[in-house]
C-alpha atoms as a PDB file:
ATOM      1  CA  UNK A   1       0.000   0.000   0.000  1.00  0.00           C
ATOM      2  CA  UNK A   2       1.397   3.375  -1.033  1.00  0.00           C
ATOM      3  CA  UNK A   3       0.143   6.652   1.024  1.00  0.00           C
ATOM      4  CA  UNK A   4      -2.527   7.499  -1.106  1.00  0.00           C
ATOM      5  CA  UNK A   5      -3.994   4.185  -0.461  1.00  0.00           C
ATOM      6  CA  UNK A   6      -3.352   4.751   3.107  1.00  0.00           C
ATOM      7  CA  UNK A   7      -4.812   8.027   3.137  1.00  0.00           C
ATOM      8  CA  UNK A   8      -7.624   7.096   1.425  1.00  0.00           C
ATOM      9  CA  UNK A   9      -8.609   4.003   3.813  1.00  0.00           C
ATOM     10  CA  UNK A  10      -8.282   6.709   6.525  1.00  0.00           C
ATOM     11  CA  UNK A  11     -10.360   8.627   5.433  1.00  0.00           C
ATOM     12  CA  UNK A  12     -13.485   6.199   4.560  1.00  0.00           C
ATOM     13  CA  UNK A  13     -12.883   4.802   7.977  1.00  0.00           C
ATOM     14  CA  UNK A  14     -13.602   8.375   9.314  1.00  0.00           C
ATOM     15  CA  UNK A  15     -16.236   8.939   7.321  1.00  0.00           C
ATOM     16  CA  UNK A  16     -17.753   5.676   8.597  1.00  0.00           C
ATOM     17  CA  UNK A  17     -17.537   6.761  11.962  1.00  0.00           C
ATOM     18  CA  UNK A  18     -19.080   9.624  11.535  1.00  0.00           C
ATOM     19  CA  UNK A  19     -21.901   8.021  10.120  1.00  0.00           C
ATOM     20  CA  UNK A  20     -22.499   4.909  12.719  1.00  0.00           C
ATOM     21  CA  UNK A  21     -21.562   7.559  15.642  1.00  0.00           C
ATOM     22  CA  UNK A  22     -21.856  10.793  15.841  1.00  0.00           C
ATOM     23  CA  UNK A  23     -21.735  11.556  19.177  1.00  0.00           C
ATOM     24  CA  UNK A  24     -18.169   9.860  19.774  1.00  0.00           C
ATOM     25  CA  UNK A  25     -17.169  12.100  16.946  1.00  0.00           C
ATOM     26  CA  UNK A  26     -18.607  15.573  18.857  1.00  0.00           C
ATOM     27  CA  UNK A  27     -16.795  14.153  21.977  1.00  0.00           C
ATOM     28  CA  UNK A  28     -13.126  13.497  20.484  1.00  0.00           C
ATOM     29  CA  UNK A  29     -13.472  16.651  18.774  1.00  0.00           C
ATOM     30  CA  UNK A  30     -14.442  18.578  22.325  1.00  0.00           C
ATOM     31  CA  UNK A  31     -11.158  16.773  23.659  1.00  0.00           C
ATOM     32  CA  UNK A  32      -9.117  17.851  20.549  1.00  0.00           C
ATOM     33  CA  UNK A  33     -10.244  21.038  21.205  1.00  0.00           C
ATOM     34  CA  UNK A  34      -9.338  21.299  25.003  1.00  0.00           C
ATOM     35  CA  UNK A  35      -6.108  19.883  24.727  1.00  0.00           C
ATOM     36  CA  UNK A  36      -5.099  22.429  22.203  1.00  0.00           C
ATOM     37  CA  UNK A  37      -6.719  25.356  24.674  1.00  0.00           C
ATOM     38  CA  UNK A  38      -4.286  23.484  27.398  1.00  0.00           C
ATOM     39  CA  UNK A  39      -1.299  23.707  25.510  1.00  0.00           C
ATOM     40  CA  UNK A  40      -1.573  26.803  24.765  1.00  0.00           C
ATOM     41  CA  UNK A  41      -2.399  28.055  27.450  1.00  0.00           C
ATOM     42  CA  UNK A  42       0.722  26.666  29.343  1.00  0.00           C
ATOM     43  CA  UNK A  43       2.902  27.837  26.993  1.00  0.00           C
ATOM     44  CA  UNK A  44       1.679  32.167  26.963  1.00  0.00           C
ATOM     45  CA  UNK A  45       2.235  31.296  30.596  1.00  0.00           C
ATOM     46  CA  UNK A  46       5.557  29.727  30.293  1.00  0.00           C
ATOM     47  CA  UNK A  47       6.155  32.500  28.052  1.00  0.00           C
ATOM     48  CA  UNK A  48       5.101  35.261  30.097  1.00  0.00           C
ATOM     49  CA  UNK A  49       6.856  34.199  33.020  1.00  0.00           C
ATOM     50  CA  UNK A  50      10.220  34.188  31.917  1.00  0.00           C
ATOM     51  CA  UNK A  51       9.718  37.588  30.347  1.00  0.00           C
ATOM     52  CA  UNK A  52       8.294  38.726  34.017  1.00  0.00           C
ATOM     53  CA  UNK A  53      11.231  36.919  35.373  1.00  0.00           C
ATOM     54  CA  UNK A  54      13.972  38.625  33.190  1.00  0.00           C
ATOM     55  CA  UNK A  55      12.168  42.156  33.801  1.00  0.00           C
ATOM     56  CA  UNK A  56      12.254  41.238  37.374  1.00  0.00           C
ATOM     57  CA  UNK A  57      15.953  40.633  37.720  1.00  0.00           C
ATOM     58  CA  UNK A  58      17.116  43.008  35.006  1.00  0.00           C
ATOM     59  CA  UNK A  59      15.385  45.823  36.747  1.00  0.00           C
ATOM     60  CA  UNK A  60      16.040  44.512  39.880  1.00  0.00           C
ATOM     61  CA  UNK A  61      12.071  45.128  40.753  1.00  0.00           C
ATOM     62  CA  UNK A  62       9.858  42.685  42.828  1.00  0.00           C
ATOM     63  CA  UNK A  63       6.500  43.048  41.215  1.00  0.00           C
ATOM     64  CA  UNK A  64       7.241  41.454  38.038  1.00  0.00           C
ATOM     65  CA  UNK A  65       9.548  39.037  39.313  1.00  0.00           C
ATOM     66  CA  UNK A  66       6.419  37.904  42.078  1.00  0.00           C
ATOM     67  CA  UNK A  67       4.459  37.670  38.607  1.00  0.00           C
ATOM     68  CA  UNK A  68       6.362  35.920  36.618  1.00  0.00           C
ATOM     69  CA  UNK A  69       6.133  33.698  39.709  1.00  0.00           C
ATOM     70  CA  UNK A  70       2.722  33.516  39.623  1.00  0.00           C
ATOM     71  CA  UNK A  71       3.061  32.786  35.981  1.00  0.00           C
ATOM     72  CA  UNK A  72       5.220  29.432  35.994  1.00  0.00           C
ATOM     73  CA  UNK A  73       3.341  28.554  38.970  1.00  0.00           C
ATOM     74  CA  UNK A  74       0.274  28.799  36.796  1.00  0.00           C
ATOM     75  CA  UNK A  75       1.138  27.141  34.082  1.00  0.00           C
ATOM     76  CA  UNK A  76       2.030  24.188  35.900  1.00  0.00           C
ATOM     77  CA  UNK A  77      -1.237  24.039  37.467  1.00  0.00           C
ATOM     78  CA  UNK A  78      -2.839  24.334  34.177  1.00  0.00           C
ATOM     79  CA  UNK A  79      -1.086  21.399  33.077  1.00  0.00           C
ATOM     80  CA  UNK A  80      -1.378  19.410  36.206  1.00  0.00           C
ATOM     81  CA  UNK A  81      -5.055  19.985  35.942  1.00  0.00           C
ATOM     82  CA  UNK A  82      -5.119  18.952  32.455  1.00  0.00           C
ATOM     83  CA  UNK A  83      -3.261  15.987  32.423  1.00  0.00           C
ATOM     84  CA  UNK A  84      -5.245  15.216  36.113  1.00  0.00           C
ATOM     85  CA  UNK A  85      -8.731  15.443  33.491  1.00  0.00           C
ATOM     86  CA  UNK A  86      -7.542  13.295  30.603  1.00  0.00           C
ATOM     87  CA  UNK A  87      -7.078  10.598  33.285  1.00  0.00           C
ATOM     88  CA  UNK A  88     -10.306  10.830  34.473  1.00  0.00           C
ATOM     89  CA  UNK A  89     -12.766   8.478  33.363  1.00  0.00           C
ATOM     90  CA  UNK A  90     -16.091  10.021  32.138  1.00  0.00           C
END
């Protein structure tokens, strides 16, 4: 089988889901969807709390260094909640 074949098994298989059951389609797609909001969501705040950080130490001022903090602290939250919610059976 060459990857058009592939592809093209794929994607009759897909459509055959969709068909026989809709709602498990609506339900991975809601989980597609919040995974992707996780991610990246943990990475604007990874990314915004090393900038805090660097502003923080560079200007030797403890506001944005206690938010940039906040920000890690945050993002590893998000993704211990997330990971915590993908475990749990529904």
């Amino acid at each position: 089988m060459n990857d058009e074949q592939v592809k093209a098994e794929v994607a009759e298989m897909e459509q055959a889901l969709r068909i026989e059951d809709p709602h498990f389609v609506r339900k991975m797609r809601a989980a597609c969807r919040a995974d992707a909001c996780a991610v990246v969501t943990v990475f604007v705040l990874l990314a915004a709390g090393a900038v805090l950080l660097t502003i923080g130490v560079a200007t030797v001022a403890l506001v944005p260094w206690l938010l940039g903090l906040a920000s890690l602290v945050a993002a590893v939250a998000v993704d211990d909640h997330h990971k915590k919610a993908l475990r749990r059976p529904r």
